[in-house]
Protein backbone atom coordinates (compact mmCIF):
# COMPACT_ATOMS: atom_id res chain seq x y z
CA UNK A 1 -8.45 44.23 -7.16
CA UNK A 2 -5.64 45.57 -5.35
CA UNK A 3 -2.24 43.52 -5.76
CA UNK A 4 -2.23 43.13 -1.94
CA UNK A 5 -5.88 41.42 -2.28
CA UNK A 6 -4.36 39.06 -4.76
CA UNK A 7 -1.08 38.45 -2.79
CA UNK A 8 -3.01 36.96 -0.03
CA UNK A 9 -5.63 35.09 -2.12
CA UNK A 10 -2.37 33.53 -3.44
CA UNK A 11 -1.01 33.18 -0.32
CA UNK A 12 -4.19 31.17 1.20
CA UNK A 13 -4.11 29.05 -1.45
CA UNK A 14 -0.88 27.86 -1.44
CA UNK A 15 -1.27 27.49 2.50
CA UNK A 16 -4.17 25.38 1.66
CA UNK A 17 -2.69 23.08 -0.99
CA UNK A 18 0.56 22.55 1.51
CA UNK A 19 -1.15 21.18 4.33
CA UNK A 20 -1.91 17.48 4.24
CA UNK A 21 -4.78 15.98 4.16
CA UNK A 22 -6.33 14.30 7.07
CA UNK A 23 -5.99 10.50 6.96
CA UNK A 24 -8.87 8.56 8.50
CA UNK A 25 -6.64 5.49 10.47
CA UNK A 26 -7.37 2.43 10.01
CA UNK A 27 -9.22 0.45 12.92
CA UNK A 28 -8.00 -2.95 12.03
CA UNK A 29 -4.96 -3.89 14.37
CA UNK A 30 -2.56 -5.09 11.45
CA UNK A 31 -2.64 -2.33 8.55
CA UNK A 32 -4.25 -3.16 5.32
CA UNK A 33 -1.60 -4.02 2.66
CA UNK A 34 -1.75 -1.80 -1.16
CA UNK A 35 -2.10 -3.83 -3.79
CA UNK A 36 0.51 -3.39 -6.59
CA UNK A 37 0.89 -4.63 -10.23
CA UNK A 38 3.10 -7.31 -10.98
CA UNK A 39 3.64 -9.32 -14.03
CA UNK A 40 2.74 -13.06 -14.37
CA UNK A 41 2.55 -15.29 -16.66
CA UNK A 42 -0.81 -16.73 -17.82
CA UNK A 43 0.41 -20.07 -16.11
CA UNK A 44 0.86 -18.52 -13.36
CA UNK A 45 -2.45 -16.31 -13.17
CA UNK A 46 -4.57 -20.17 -13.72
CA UNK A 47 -2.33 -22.01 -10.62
CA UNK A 48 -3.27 -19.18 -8.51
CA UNK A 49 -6.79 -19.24 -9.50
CA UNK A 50 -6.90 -22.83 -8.76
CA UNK A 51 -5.22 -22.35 -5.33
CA UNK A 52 -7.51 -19.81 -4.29
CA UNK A 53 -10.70 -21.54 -5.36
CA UNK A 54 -8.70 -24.75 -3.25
CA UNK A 55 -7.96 -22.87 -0.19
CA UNK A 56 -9.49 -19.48 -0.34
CA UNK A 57 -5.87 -17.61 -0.17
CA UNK A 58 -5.63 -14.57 -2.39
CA UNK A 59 -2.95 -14.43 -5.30
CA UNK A 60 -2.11 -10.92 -3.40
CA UNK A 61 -1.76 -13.08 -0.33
CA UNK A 62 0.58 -15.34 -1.40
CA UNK A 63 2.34 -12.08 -2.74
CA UNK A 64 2.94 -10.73 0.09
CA UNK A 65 3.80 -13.35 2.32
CA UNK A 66 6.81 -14.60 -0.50
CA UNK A 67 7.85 -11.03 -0.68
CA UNK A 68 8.34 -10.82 3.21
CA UNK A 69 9.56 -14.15 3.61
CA UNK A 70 12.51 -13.10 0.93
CA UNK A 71 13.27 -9.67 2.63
CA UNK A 72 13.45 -10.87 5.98
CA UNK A 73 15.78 -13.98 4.83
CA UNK A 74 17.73 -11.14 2.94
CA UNK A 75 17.70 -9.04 6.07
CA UNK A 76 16.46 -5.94 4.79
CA UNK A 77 12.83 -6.77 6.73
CA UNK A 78 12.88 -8.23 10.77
CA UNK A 79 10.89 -10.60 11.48
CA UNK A 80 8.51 -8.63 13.59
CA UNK A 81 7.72 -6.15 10.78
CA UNK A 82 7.13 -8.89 8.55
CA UNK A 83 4.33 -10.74 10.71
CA UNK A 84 2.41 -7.13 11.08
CA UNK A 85 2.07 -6.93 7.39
CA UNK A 86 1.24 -10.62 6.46
């Protein structure tokens, strides 16, 4: 193979890996949170259960709304941004 034959096999691969990939949108009108790790205790982990079995309200639910409730309070998240994501 020719170098010029493996310059542009080279070169239409690394055009291929740069673009990004397409990103099906999601249809729901407020976007779906990611989930992240955090560390509880086992105390913790058992209340939660409890609520949730009590009220049907996620452990990553409560997560999320504490979290936003803190930024916005702090003012690094407006109030607006912070209803969209709860």
């Amino acid at each position: 193979m020719s170098k010029s034959k493996k310059a542009a096999k080279k070169t239409a691969a690394a055009t291929s890996a740069a673009k990004p990939k397409t990103v099906v949108e999601n249809q729901d009108p407020a976007p779906k949170p990611i989930l992240r790790a955090i560390r509880v205790t086992a105390e913790v982990l058992e209340a939660a259960k409890a609520y949730k079995k009590a009220t049907g309200k996620s452990f990553y639910a409560l997560g999320l709304e504490s979290i936003s409730e803190r930024l916005e309070r702090e003012g690094y998240l407006k109030a607006a941004e912070a209803r969209v994501g709860a």
